[in-house]
N, C-alpha and C. Protein backbone atom coordinates (compact mmCIF):
# COMPACT_ATOMS: atom_id res chain seq x y z
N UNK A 1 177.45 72.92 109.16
CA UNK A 1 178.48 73.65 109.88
C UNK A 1 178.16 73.57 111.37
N UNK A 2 179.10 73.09 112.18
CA UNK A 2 178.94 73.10 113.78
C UNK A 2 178.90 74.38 114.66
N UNK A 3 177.71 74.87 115.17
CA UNK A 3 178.43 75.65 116.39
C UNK A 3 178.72 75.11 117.87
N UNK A 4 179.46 76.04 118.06
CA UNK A 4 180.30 75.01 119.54
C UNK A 4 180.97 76.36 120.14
N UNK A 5 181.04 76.25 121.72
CA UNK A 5 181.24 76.86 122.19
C UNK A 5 182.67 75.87 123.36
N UNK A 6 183.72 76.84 123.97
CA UNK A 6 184.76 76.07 124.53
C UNK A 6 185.06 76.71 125.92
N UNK A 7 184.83 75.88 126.48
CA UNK A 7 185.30 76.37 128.52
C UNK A 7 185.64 75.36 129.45
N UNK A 8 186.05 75.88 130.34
CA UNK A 8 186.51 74.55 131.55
C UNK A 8 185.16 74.96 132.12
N UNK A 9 184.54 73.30 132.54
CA UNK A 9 183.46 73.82 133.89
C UNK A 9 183.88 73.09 134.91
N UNK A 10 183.40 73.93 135.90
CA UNK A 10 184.45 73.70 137.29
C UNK A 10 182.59 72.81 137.68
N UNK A 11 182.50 71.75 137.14
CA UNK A 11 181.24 71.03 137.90
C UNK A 11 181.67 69.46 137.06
N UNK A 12 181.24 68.53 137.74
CA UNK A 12 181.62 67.07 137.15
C UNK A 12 180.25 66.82 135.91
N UNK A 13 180.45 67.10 135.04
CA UNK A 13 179.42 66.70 133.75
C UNK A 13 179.91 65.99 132.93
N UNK A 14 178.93 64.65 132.68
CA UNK A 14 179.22 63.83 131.43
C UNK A 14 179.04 64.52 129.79
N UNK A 15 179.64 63.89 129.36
CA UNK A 15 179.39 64.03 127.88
C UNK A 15 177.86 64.01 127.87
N UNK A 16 177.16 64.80 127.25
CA UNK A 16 175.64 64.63 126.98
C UNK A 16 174.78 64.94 128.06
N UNK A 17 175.39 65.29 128.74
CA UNK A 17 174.79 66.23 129.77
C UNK A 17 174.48 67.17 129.28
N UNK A 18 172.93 67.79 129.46
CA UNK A 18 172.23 68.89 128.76
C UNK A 18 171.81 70.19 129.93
N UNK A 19 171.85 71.48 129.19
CA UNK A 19 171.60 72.28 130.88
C UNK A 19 170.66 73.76 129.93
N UNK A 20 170.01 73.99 130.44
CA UNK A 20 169.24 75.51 130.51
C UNK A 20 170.18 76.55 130.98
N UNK A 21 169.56 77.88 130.56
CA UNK A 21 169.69 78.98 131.12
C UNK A 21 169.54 79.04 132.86
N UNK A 22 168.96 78.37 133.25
CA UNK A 22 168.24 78.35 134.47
C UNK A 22 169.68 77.76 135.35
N UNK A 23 169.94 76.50 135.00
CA UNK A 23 171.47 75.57 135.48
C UNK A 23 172.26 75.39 134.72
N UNK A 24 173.04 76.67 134.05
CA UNK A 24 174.28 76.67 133.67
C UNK A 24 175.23 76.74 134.39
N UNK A 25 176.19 75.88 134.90
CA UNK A 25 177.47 74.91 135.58
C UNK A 25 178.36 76.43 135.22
N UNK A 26 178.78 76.46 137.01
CA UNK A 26 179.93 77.26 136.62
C UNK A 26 181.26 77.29 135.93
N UNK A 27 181.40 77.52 134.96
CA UNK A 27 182.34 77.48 134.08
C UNK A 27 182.91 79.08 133.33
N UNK A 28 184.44 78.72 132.97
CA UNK A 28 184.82 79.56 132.12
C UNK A 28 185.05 79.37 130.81
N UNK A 29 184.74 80.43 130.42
CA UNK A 29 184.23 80.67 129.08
C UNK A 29 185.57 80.68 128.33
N UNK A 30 186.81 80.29 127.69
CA UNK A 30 188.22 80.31 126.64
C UNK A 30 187.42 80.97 125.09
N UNK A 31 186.27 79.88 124.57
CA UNK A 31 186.01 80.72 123.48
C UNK A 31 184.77 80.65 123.54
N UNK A 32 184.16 81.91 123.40
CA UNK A 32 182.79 82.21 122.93
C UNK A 32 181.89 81.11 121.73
N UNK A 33 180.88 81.27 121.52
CA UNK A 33 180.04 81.03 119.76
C UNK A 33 181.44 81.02 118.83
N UNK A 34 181.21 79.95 118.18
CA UNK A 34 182.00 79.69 116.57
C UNK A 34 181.18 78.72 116.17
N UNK A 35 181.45 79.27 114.78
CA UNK A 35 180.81 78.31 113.80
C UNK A 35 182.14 77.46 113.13
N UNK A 36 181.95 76.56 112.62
CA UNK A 36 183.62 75.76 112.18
C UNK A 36 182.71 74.61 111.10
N UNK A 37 183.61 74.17 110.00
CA UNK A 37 183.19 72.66 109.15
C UNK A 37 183.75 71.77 109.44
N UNK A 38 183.79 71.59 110.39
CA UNK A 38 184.16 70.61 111.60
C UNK A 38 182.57 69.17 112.25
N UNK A 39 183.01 68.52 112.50
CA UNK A 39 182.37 67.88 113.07
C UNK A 39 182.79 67.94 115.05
N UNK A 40 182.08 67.27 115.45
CA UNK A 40 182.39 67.35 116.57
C UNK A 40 183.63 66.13 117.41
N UNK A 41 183.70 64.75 116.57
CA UNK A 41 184.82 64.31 116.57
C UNK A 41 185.94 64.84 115.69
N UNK A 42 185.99 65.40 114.95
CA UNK A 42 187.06 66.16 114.21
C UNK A 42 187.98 67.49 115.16
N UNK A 43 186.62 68.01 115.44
CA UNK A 43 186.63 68.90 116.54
C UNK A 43 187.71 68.69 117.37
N UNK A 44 187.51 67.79 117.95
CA UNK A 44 187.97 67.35 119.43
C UNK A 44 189.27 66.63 119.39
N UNK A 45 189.56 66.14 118.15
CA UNK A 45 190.44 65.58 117.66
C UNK A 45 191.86 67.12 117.28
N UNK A 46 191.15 67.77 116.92
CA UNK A 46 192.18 68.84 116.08
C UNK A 46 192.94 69.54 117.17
N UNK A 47 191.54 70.04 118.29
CA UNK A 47 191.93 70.72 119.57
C UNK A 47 193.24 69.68 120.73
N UNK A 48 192.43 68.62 120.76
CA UNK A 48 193.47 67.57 121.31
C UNK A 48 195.17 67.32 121.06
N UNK A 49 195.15 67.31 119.43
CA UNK A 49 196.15 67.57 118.90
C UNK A 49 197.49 68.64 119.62
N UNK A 50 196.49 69.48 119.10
CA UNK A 50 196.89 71.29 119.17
C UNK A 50 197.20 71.12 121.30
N UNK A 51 196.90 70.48 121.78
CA UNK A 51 197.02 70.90 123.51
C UNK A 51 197.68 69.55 124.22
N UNK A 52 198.27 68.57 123.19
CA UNK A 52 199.25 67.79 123.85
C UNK A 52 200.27 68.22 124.87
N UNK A 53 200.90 69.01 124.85
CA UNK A 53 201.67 69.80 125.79
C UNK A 53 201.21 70.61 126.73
N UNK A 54 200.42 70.91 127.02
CA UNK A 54 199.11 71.78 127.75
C UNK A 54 199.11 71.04 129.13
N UNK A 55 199.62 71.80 130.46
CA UNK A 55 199.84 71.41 131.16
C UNK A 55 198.00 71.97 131.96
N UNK A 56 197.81 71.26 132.59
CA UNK A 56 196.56 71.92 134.02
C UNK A 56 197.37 72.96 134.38
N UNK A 57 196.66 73.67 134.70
CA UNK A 57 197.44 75.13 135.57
C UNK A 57 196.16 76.18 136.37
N UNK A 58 196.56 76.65 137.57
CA UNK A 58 195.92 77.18 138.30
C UNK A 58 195.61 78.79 137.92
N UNK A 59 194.06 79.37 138.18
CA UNK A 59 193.99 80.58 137.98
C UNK A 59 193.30 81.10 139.21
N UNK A 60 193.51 82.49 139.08
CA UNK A 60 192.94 82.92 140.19
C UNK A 60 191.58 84.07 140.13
N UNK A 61 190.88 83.82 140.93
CA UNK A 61 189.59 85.14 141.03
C UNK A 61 190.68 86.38 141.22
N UNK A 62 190.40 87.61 141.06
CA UNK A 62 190.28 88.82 141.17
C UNK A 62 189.12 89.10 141.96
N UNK A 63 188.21 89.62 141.00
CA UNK A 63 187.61 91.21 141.60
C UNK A 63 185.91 90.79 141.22
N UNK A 64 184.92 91.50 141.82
CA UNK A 64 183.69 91.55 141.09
C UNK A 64 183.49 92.48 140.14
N UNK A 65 182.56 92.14 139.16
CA UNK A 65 182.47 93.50 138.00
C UNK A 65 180.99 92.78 137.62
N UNK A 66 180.40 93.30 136.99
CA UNK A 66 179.04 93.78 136.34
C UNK A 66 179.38 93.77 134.48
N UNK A 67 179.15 92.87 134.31
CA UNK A 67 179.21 92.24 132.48
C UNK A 67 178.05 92.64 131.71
N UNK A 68 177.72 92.73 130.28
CA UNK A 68 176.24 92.53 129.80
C UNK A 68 176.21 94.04 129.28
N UNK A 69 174.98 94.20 128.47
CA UNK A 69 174.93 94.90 127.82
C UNK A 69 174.46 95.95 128.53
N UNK A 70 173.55 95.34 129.56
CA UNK A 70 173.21 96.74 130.64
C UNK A 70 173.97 96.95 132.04
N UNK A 71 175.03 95.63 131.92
CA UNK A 71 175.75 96.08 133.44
C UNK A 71 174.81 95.51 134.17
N UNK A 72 174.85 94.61 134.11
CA UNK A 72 173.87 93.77 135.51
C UNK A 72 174.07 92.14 136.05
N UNK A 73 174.81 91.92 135.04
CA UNK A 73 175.35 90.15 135.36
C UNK A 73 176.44 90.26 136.38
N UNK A 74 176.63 89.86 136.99
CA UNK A 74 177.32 89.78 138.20
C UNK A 74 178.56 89.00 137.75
N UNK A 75 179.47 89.01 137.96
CA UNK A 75 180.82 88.06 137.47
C UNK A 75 181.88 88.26 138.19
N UNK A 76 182.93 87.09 138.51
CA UNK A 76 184.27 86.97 139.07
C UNK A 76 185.46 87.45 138.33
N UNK A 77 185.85 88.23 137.90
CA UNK A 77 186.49 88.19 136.65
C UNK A 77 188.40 87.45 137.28
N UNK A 78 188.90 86.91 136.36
CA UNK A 78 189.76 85.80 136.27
C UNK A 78 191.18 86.36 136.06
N UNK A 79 192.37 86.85 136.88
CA UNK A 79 193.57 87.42 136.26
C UNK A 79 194.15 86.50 135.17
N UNK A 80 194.60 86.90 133.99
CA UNK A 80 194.88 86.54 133.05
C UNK A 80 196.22 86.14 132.84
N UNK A 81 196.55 84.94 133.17
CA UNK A 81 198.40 84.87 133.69
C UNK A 81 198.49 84.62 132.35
N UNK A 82 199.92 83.80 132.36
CA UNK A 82 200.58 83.44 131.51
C UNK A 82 199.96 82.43 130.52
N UNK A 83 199.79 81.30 131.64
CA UNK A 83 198.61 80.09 131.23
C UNK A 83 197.76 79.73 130.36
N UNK A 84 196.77 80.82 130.93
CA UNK A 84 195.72 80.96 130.68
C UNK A 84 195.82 81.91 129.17
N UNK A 85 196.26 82.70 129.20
CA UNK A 85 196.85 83.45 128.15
C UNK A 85 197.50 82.34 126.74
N UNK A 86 198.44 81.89 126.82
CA UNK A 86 198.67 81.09 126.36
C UNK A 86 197.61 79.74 125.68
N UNK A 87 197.05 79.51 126.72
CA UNK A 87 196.04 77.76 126.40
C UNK A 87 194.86 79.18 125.15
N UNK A 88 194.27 80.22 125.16
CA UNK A 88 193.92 80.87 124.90
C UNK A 88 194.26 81.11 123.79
N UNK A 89 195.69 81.23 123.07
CA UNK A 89 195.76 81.35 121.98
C UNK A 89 196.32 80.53 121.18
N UNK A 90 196.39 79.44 122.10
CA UNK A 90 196.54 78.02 121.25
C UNK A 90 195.49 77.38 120.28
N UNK A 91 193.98 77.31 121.46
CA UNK A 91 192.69 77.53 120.69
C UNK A 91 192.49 78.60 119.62
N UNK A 92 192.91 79.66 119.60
CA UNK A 92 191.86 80.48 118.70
C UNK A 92 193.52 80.04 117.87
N UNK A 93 194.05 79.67 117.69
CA UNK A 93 195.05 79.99 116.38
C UNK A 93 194.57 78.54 115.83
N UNK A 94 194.69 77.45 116.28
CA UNK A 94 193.91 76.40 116.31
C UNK A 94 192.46 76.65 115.23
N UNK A 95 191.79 77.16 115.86
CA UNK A 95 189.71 77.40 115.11
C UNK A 95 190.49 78.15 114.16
N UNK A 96 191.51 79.34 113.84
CA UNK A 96 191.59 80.22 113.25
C UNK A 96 191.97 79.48 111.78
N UNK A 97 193.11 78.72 112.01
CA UNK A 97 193.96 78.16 110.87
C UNK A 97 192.59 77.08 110.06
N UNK A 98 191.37 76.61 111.07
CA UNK A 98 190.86 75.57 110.60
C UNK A 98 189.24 76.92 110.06
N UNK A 99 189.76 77.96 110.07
CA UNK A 99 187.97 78.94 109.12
C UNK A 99 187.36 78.93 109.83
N UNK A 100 187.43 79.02 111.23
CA UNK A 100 186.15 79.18 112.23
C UNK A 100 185.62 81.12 112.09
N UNK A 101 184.58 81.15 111.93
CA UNK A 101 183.94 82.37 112.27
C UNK A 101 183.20 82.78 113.81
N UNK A 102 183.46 83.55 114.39
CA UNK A 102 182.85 83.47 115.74
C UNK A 102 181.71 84.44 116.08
N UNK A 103 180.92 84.39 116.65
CA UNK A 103 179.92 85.37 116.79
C UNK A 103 180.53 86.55 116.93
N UNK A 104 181.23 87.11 118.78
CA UNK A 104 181.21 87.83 119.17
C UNK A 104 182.97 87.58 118.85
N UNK A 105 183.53 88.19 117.83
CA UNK A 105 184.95 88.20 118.06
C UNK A 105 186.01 89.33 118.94
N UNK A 106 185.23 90.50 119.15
CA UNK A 106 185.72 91.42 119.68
C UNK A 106 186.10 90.66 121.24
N UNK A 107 185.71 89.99 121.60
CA UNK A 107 185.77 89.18 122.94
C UNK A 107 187.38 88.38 123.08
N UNK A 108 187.67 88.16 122.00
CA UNK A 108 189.03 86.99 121.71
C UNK A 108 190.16 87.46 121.54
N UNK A 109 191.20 86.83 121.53
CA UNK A 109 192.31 87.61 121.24
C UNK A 109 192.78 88.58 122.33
N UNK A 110 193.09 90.12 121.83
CA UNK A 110 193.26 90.96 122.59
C UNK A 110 192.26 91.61 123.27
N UNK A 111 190.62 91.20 123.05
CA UNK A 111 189.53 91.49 124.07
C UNK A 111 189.16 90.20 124.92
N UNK A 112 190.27 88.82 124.95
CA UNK A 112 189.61 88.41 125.79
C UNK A 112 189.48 88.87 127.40
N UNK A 113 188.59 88.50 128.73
CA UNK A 113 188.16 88.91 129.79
C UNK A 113 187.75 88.21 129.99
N UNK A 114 188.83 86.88 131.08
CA UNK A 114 188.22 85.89 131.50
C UNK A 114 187.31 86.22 132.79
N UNK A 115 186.42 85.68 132.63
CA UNK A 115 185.50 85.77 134.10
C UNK A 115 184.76 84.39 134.36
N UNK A 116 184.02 84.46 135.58
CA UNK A 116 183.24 83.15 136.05
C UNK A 116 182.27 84.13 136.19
N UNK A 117 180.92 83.84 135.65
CA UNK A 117 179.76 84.06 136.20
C UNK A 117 179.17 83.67 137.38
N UNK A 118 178.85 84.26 138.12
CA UNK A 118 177.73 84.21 139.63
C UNK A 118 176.29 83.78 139.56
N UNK A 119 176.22 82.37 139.52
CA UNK A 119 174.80 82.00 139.07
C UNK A 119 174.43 81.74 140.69
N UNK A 120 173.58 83.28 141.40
CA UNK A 120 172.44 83.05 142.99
C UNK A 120 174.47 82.47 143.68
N UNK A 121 174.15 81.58 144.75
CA UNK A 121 174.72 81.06 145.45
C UNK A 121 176.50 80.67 144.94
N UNK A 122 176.02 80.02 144.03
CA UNK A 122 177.21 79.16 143.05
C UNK A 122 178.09 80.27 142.00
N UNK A 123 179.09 80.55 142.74
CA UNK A 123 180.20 81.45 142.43
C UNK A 123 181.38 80.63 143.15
N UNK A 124 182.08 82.05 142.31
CA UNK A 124 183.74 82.49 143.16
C UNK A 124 183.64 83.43 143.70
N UNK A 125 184.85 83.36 144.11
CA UNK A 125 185.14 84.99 144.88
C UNK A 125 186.87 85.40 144.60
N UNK A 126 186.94 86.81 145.18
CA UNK A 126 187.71 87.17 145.23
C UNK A 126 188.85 86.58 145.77
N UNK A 127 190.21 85.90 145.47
CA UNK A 127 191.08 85.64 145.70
C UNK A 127 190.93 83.70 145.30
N UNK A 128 189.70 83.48 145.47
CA UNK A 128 189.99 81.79 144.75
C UNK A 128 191.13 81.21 143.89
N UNK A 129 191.30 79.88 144.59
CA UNK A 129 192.41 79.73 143.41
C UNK A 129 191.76 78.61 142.76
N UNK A 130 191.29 78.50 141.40
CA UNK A 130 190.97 77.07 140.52
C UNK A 130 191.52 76.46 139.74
N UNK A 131 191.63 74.96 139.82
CA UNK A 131 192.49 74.73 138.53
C UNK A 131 191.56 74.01 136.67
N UNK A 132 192.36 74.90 136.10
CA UNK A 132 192.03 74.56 134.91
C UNK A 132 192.55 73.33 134.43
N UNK A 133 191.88 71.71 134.65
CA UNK A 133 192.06 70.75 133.96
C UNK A 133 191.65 70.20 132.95
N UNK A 134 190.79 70.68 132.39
CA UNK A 134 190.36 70.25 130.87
C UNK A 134 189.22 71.52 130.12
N UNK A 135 188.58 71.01 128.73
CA UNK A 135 188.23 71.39 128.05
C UNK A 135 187.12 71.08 127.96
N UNK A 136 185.68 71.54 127.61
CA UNK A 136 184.47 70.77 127.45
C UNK A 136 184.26 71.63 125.91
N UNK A 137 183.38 71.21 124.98
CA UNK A 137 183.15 71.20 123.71
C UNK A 137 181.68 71.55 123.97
N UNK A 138 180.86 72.52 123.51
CA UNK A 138 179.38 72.26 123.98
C UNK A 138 178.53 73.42 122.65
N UNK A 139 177.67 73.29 122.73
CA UNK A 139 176.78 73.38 121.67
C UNK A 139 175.15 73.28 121.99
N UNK A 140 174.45 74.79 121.44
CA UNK A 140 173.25 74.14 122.01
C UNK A 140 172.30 73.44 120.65
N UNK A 141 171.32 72.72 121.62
CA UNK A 141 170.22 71.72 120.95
C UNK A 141 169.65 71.99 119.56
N UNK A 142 169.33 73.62 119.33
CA UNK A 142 169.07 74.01 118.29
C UNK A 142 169.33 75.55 118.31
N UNK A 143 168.57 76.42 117.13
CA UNK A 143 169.03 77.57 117.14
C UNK A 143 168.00 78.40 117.93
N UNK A 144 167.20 77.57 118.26
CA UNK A 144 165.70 78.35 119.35
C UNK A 144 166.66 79.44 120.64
N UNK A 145 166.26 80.65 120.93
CA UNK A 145 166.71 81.10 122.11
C UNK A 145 167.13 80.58 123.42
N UNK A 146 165.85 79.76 123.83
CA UNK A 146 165.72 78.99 125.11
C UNK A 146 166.23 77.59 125.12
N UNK A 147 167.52 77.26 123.76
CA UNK A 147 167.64 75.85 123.51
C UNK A 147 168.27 75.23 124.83
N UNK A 148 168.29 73.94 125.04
CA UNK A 148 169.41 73.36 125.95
C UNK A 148 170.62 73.59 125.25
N UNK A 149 171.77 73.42 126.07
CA UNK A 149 173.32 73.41 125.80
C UNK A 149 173.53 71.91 126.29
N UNK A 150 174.25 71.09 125.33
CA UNK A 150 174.83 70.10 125.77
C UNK A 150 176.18 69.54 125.74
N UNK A 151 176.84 69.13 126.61
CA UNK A 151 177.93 68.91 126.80
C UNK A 151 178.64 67.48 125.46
N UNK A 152 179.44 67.72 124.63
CA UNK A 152 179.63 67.11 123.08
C UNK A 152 180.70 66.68 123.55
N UNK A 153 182.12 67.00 124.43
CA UNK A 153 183.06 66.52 124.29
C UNK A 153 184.09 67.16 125.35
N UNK A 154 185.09 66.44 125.92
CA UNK A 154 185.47 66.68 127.46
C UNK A 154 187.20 66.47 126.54
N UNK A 155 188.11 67.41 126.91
CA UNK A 155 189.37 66.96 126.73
C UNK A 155 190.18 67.72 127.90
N UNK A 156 190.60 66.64 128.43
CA UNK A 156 192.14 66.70 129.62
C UNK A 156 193.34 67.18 129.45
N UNK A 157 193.46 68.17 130.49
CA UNK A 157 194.93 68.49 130.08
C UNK A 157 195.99 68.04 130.98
């Protein structure tokens, strides 16, 4: 069973590009942890499918807020247009119809809260405008804590 995780990263990474905790690429997060019986070309294939019509579209920063279980991660959080809203539940109806289980589901759906994390220097800010042009597919190395995450699969919208 695959886990895989789904976001735009606003940084130029190849397929197989691998990253730590330390240099995780600013990106937004669409879906959290899922598990799926999927492969990762199947994967990418189903999602592809499902976002033929899926235009690029621009989002914007908001506000700062404080994420995490203790309130201490720093984050951009993302107004939630139409778009974005939409490409959002194209995916999860998408994983949904195909038995995906997700870690953190309270997050999806009607708890999603798009944000960009503030990794030191490398943020957003308030009022940014970014555009959402594709999809990255990613997954880490193993189930170790400290695994790498590597980049499995890039789709354009």
């Amino acid at each position: 069973m695959g886990k895989y995780g789904i976001a735009t990263i606003f940084e130029d990474l190849e397929v197989g590009f691998e990253f730590s905790q330390d240099n995780i690429p600013l990106h937004l997060t669409h879906i959290d942890s899922f598990q799926i019986e999927l492969g990762t070309d199947e994967l990418t294939s189903l999602l592809s499918q499902a976002l033929l019509q899926q235009a690029q579209f621009e989002i914007k920063a908001t506000k700062d807020a404080y994420y995490g279980p203790d309130k201490n991660i720093l984050v951009t959080e993302i107004e939630l247009n139409p778009a974005l809203l939409h490409l959002h539940s194209l995916i999860m109806k998408t994983l949904t119809e195909n038995n995906a289980t997700f870690k953190n589901p309270l997050f999806q759906n009607d708890g999603y809260s798009p944000h960009i994390s503030a990794y030191g220097t490398r943020r957003v800010h308030s009022g940014d405008i970014l555009t959402v042009e594709g999809l990255s597919i990613a997954s880490k190395t193993s189930d170790a804590d400290d695994a790498m995450t590597r980049v499995l699969a890039k789709i354009a919208l």
